[in-house]
C-alpha atoms as a PDB file:
ATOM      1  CA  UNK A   1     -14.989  17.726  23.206  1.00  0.00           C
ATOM      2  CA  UNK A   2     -13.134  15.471  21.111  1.00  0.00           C
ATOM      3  CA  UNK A   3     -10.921  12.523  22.984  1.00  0.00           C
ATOM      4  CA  UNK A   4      -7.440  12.858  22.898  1.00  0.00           C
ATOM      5  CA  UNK A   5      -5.344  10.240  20.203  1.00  0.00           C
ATOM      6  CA  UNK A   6      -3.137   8.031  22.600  1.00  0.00           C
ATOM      7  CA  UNK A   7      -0.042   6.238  21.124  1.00  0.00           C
ATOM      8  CA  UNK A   8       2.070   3.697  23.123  1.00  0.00           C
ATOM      9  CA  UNK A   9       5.679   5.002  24.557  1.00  0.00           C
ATOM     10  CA  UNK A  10       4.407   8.538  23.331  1.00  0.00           C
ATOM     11  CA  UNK A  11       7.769  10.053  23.847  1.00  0.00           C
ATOM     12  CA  UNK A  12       9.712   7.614  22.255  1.00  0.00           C
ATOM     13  CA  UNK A  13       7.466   8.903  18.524  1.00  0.00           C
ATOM     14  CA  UNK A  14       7.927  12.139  19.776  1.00  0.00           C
ATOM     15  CA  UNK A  15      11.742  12.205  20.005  1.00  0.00           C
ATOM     16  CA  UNK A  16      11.690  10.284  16.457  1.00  0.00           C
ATOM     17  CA  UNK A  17       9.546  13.712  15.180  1.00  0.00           C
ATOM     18  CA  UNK A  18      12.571  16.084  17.171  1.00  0.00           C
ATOM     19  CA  UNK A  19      15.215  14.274  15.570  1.00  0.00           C
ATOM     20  CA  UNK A  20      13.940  15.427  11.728  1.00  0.00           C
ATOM     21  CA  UNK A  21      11.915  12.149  10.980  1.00  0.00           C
ATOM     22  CA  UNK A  22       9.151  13.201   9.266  1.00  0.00           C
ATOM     23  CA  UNK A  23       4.983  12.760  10.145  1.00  0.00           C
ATOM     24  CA  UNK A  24       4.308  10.548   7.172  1.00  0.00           C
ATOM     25  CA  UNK A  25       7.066   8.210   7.589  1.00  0.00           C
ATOM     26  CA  UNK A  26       6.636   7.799  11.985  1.00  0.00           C
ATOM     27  CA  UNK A  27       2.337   7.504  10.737  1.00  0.00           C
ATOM     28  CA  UNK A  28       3.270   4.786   8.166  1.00  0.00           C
ATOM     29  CA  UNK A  29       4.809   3.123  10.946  1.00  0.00           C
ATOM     30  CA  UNK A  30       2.402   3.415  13.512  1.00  0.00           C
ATOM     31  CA  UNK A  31       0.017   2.275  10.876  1.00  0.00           C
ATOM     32  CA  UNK A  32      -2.521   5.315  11.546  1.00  0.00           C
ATOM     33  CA  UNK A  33      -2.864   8.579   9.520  1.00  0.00           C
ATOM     34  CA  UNK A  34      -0.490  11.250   9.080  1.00  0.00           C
ATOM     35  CA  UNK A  35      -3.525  13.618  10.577  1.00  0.00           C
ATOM     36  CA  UNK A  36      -3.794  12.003  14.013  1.00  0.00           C
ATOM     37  CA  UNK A  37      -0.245  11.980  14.465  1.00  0.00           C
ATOM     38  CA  UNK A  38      -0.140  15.709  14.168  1.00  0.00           C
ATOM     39  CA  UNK A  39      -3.184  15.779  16.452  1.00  0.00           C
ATOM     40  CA  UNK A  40      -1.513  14.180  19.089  1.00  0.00           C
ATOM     41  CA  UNK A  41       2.016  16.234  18.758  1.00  0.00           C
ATOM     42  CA  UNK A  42      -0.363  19.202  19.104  1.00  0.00           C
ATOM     43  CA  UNK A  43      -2.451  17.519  21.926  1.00  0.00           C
ATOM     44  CA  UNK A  44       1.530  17.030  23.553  1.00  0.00           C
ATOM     45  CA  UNK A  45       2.040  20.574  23.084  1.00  0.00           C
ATOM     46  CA  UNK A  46       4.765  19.963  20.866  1.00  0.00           C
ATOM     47  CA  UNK A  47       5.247  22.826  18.058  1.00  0.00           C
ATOM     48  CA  UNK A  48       5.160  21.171  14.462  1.00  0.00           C
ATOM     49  CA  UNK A  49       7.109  21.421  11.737  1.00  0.00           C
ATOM     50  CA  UNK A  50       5.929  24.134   8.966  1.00  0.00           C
ATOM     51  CA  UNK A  51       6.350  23.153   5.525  1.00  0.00           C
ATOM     52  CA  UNK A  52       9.093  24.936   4.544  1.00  0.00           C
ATOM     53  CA  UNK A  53      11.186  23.390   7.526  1.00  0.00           C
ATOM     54  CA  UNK A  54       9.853  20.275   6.634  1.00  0.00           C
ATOM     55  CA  UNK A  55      11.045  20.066   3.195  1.00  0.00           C
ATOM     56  CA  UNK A  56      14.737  21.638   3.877  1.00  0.00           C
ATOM     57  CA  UNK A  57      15.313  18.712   6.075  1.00  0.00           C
ATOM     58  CA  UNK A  58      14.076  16.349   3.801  1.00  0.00           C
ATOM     59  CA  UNK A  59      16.294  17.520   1.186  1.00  0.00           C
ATOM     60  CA  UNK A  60      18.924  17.786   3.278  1.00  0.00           C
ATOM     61  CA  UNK A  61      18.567  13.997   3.616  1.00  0.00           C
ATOM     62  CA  UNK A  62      17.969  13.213   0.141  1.00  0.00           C
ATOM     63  CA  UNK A  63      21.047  14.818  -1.083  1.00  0.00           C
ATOM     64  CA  UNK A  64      23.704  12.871   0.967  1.00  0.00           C
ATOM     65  CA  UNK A  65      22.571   9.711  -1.202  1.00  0.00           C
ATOM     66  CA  UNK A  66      22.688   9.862  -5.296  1.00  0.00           C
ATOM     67  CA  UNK A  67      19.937   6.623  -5.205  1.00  0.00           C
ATOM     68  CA  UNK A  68      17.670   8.807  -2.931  1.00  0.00           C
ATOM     69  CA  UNK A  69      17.851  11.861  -5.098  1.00  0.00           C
ATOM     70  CA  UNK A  70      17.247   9.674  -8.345  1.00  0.00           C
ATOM     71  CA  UNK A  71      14.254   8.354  -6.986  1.00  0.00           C
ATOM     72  CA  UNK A  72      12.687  11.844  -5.907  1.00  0.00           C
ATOM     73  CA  UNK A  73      13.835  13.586  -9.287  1.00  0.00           C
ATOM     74  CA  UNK A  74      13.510  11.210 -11.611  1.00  0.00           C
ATOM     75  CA  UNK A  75       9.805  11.270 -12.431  1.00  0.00           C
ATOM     76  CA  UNK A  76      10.494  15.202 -12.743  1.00  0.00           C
ATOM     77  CA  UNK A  77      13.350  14.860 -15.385  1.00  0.00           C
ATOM     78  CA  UNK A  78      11.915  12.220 -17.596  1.00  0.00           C
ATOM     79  CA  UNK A  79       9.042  14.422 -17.869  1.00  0.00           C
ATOM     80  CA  UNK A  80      11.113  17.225 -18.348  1.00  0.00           C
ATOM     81  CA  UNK A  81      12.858  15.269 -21.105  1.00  0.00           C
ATOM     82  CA  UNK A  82       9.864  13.967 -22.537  1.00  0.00           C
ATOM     83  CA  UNK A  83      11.000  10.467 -22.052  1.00  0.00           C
ATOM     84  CA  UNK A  84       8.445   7.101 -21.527  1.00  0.00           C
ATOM     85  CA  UNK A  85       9.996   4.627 -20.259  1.00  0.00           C
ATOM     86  CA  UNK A  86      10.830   1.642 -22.060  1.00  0.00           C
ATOM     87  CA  UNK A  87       9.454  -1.443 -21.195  1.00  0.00           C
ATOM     88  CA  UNK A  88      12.485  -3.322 -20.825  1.00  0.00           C
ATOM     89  CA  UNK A  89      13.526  -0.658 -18.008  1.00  0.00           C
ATOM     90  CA  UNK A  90      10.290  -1.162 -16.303  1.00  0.00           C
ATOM     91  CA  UNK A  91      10.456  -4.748 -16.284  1.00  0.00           C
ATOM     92  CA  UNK A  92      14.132  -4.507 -15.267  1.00  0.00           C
ATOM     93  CA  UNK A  93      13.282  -2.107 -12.378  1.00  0.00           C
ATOM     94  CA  UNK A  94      10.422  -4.316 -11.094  1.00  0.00           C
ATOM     95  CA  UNK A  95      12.801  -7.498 -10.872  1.00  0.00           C
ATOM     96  CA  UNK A  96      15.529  -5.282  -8.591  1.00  0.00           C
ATOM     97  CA  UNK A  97      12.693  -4.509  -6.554  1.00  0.00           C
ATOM     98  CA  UNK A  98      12.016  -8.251  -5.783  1.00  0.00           C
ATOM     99  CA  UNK A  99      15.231  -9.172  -6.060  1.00  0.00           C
ATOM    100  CA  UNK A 100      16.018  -6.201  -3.030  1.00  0.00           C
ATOM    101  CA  UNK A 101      12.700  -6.637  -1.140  1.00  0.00           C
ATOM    102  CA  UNK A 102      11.856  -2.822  -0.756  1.00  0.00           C
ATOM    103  CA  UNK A 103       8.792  -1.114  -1.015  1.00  0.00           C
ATOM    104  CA  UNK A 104       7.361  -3.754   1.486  1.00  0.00           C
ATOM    105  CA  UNK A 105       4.215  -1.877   3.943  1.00  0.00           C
ATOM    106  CA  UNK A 106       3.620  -2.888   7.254  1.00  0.00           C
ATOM    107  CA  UNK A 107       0.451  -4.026   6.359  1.00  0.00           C
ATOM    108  CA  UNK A 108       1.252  -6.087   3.881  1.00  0.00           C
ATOM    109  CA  UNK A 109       4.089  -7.910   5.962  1.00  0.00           C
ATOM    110  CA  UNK A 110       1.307  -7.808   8.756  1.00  0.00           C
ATOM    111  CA  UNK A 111      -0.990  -9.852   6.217  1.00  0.00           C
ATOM    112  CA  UNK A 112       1.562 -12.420   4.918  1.00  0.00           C
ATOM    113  CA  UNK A 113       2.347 -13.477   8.269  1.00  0.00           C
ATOM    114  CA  UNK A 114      -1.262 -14.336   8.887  1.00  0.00           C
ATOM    115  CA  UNK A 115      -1.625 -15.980   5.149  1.00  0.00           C
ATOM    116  CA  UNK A 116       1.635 -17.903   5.720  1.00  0.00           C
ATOM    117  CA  UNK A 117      -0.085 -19.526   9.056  1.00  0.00           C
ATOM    118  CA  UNK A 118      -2.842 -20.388   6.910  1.00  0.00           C
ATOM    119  CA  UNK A 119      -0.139 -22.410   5.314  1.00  0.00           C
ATOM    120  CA  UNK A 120       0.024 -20.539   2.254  1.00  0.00           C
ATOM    121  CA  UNK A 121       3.680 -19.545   0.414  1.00  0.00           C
ATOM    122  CA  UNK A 122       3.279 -15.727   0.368  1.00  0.00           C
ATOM    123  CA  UNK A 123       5.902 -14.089  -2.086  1.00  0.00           C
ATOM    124  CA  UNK A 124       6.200  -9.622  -1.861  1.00  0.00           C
ATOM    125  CA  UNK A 125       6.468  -7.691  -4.432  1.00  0.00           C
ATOM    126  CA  UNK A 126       6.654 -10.158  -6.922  1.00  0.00           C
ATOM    127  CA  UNK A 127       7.275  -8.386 -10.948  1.00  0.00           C
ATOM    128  CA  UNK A 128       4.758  -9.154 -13.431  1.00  0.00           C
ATOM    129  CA  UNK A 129       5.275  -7.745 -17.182  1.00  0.00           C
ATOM    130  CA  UNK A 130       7.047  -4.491 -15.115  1.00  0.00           C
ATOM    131  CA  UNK A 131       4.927  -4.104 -11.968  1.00  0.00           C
ATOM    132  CA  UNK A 132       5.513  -5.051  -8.965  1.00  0.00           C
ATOM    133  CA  UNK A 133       2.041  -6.971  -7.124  1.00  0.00           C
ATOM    134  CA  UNK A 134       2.044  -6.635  -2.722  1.00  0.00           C
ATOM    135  CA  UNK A 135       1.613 -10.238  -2.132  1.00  0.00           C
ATOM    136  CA  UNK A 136       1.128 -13.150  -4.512  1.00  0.00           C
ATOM    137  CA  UNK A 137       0.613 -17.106  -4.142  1.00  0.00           C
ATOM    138  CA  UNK A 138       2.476 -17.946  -7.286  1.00  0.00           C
ATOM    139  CA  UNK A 139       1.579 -21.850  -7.150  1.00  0.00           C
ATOM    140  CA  UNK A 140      -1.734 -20.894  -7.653  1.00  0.00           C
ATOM    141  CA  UNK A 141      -1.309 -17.540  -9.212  1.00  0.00           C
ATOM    142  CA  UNK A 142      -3.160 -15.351  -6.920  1.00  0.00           C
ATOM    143  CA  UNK A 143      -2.093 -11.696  -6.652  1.00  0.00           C
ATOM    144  CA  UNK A 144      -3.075  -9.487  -3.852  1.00  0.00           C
ATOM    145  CA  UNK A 145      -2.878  -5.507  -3.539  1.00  0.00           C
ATOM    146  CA  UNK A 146      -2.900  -4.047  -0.151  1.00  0.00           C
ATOM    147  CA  UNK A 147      -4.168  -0.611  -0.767  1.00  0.00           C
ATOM    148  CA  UNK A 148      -3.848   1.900   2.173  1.00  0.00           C
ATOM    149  CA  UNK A 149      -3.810   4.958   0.281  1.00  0.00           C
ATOM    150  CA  UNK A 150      -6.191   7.299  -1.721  1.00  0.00           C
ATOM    151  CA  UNK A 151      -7.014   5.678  -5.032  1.00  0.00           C
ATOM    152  CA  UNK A 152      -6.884   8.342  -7.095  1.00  0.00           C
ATOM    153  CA  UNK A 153      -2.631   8.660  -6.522  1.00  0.00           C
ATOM    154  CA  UNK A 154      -2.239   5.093  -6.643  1.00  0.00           C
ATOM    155  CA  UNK A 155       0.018   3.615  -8.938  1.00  0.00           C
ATOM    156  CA  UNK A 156      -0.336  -0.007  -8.011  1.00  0.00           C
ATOM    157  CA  UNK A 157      -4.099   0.218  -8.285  1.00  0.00           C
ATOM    158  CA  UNK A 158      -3.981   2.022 -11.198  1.00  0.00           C
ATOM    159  CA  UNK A 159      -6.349   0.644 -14.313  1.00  0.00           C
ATOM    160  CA  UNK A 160      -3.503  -0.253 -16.006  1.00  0.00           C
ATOM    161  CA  UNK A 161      -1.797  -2.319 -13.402  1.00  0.00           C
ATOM    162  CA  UNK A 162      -5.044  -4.026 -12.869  1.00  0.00           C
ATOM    163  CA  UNK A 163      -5.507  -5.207 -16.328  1.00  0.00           C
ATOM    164  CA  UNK A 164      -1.586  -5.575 -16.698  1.00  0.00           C
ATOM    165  CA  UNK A 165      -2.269  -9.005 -13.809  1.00  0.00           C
ATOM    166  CA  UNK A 166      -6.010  -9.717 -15.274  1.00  0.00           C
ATOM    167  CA  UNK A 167      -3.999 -10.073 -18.918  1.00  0.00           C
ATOM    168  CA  UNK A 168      -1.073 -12.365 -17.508  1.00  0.00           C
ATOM    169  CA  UNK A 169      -3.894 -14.882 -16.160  1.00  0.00           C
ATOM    170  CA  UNK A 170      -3.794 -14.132 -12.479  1.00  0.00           C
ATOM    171  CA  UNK A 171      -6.696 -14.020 -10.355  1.00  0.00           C
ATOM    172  CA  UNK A 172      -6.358 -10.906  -8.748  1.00  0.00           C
ATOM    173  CA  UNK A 173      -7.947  -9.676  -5.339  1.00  0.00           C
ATOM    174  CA  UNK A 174      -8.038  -5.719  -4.338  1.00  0.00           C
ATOM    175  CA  UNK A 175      -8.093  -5.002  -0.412  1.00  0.00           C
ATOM    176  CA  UNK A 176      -9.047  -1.006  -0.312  1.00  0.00           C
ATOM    177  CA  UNK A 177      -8.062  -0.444   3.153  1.00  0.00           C
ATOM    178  CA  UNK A 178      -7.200   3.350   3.472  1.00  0.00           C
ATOM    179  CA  UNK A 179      -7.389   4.759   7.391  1.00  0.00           C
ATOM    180  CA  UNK A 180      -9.507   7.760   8.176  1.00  0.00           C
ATOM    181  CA  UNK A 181     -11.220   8.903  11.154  1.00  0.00           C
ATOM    182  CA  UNK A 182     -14.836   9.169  11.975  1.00  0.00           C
ATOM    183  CA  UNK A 183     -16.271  12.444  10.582  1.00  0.00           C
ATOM    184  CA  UNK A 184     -15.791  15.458  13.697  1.00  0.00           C
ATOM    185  CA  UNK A 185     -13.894  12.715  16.007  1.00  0.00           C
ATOM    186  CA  UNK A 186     -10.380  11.896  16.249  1.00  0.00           C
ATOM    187  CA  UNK A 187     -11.937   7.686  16.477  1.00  0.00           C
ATOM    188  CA  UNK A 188     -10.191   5.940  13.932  1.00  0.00           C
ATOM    189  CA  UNK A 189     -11.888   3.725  11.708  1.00  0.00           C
ATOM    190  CA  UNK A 190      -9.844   0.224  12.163  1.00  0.00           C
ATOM    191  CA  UNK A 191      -8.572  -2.158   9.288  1.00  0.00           C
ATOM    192  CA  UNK A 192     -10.053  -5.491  10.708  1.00  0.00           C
ATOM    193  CA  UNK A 193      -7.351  -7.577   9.932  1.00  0.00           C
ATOM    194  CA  UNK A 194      -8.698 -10.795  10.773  1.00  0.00           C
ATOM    195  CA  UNK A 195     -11.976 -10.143   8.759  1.00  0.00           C
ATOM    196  CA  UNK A 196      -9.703  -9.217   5.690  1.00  0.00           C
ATOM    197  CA  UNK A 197      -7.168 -11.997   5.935  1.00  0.00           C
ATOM    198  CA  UNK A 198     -10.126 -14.394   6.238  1.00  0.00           C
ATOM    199  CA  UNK A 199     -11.645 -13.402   3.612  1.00  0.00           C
ATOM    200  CA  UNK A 200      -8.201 -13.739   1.238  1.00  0.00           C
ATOM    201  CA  UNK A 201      -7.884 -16.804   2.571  1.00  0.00           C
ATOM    202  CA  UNK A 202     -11.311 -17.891   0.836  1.00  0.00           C
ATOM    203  CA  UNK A 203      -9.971 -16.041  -2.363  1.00  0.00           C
ATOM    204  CA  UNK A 204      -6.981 -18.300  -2.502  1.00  0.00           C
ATOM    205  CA  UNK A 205      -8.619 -21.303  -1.713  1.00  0.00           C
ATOM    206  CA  UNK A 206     -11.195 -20.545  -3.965  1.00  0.00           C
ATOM    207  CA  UNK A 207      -8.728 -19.917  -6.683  1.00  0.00           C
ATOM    208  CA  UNK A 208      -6.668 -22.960  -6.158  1.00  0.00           C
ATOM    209  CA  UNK A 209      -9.835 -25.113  -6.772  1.00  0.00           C
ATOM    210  CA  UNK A 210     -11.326 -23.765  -9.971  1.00  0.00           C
ATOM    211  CA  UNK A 211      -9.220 -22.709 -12.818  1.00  0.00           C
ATOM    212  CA  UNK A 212     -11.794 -20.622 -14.291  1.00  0.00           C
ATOM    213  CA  UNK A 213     -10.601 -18.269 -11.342  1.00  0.00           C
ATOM    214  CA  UNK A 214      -7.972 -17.057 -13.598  1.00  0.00           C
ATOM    215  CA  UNK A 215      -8.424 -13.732 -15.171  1.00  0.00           C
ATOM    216  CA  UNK A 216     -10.596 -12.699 -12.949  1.00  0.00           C
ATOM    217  CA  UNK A 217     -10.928 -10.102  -9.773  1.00  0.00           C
ATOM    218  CA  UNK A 218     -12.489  -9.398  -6.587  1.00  0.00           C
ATOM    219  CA  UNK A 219     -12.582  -6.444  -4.024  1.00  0.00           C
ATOM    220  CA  UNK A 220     -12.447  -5.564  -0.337  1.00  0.00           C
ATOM    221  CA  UNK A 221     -13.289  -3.196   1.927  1.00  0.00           C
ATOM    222  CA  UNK A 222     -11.350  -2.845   4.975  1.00  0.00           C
ATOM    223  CA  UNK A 223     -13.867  -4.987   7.065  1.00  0.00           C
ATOM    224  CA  UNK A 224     -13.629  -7.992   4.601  1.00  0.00           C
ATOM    225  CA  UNK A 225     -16.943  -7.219   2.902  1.00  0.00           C
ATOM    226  CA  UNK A 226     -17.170  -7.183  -1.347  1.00  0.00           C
ATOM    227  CA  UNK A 227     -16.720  -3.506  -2.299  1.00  0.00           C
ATOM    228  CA  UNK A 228     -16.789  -1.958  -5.666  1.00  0.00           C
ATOM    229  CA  UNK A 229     -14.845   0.854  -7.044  1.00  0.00           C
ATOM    230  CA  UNK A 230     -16.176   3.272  -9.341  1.00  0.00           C
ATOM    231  CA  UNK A 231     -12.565   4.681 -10.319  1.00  0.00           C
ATOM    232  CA  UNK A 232     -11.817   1.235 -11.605  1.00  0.00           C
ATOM    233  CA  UNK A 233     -13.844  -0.035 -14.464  1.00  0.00           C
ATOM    234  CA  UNK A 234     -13.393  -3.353 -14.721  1.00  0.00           C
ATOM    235  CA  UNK A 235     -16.982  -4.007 -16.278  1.00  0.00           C
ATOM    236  CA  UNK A 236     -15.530  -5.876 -19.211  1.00  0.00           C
ATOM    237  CA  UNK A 237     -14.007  -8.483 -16.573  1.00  0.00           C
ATOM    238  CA  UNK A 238     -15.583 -11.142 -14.709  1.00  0.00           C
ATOM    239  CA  UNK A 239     -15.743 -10.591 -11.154  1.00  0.00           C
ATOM    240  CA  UNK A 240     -15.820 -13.635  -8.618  1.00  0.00           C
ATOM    241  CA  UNK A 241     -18.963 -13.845  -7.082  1.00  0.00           C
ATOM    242  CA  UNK A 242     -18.800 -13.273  -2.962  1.00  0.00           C
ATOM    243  CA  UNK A 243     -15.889 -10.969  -3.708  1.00  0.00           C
END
């Protein structure tokens, strides 16, 4: 038998669920999958959502702001229009984003707090050439991506992002930290935050130290250790040894 997921001030999550807030957005911020949080409204007894339901509420939501409704469609109708977007829109786009702040993960504010005690000057989002990078250390021009998610959907992690910061002279560091559980058990599989934030710590200090650093990449698992990526080839760029 399986243990039952536990989340602090249950009810409090659960009411959030009631009111129409949907799974992924209360499991973003509870920082754990959108699967255990259905486990435990099931393990509550509470009745979830179906699809259907789940999707009239959300547009129900989406439609009382023009912004909101933009940013679901819009992928949809410049496909449907055959349109690429310019670069100049891109790049425009990526400076409102740092200029606004948004698109900032819990993780990733988690991570800068720890950097910034380090006594490093952590920038989000910061554009580069249209893209948006997590966190960067622009004195020393160190860009970090926080990756939570599956790899294969990314956008930030895509091949062309990564060689987008590689080609602007950035040294460049990839945390792969998605959250899954361990196979037949509801046990999570933690992000070791101090063992990651340590290790980025080296990368920047490492990077502020030797110029050659620039233009080249390193990569993370979620317990700090050098990973590698096979959906990424990046064989035609020098990696930083130890990362």
């Amino acid at each position: 038998m399986t243990r039952k997921i536990e989340i602090p001030n249950g009810n409090y999550w659960i009411k959030r669920y009631q009111s129409g807030i949907s799974c992924n957005q209360i499991a973003e911020e509870l920082d754990i999958s959108r699967s255990a949080f259905m486990t435990f409204l099931r393990d509550s007894g509470i009745q979830t959502r179906t699809r259907s339901e789940a999707e009239r509420i959300k547009w129900a939501k989406i439609k009382q702001i023009r912004t909101a409704v933009v940013r679901q469609c819009g992928g949809a109708w410049s496909a449907v229009c055959g349109r690429t977007r310019p670069h100049s829109e891109q790049v425009k786009r990526s400076q409102t984003v740092y200029a606004n702040q948004t698109m900032i993960r819990k993780r990733e504010r988690i991570v800068a707090s720890r950097l910034r005690k380090a006594g490093f000057n952590i920038e989000h989002q910061f554009p580069v050439n249209g893209h948006n990078i997590d966190l960067v250390v622009t004195e020393f021009r160190v860009a970090m991506e926080i990756q939570r998610g599956d790899l294969n959907r990314s956008v930030s992690v895509s091949q062309k992002q990564v060689v987008n910061i590689l080609n602007n002279d950035w040294s460049l560091i990839i945390a792969y930290c998605p959250s899954c559980h361990i196979w037949g058990t509801s046990t999570m599989v933690e992000f070791d935050f101090a063992a990651v934030c340590n290790k980025l710590i080296a990368f920047i200090e490492f990077c502020s130290s030797n110029p050659s650093a620039s233009g080249r990449y390193g990569m993370i698992g979620r317990d700090g250790k050098p990973i590698s990526l096979l959906r990424l080839n990046l064989k035609s760029w020098p990696r930083i040894l130890g990362f």
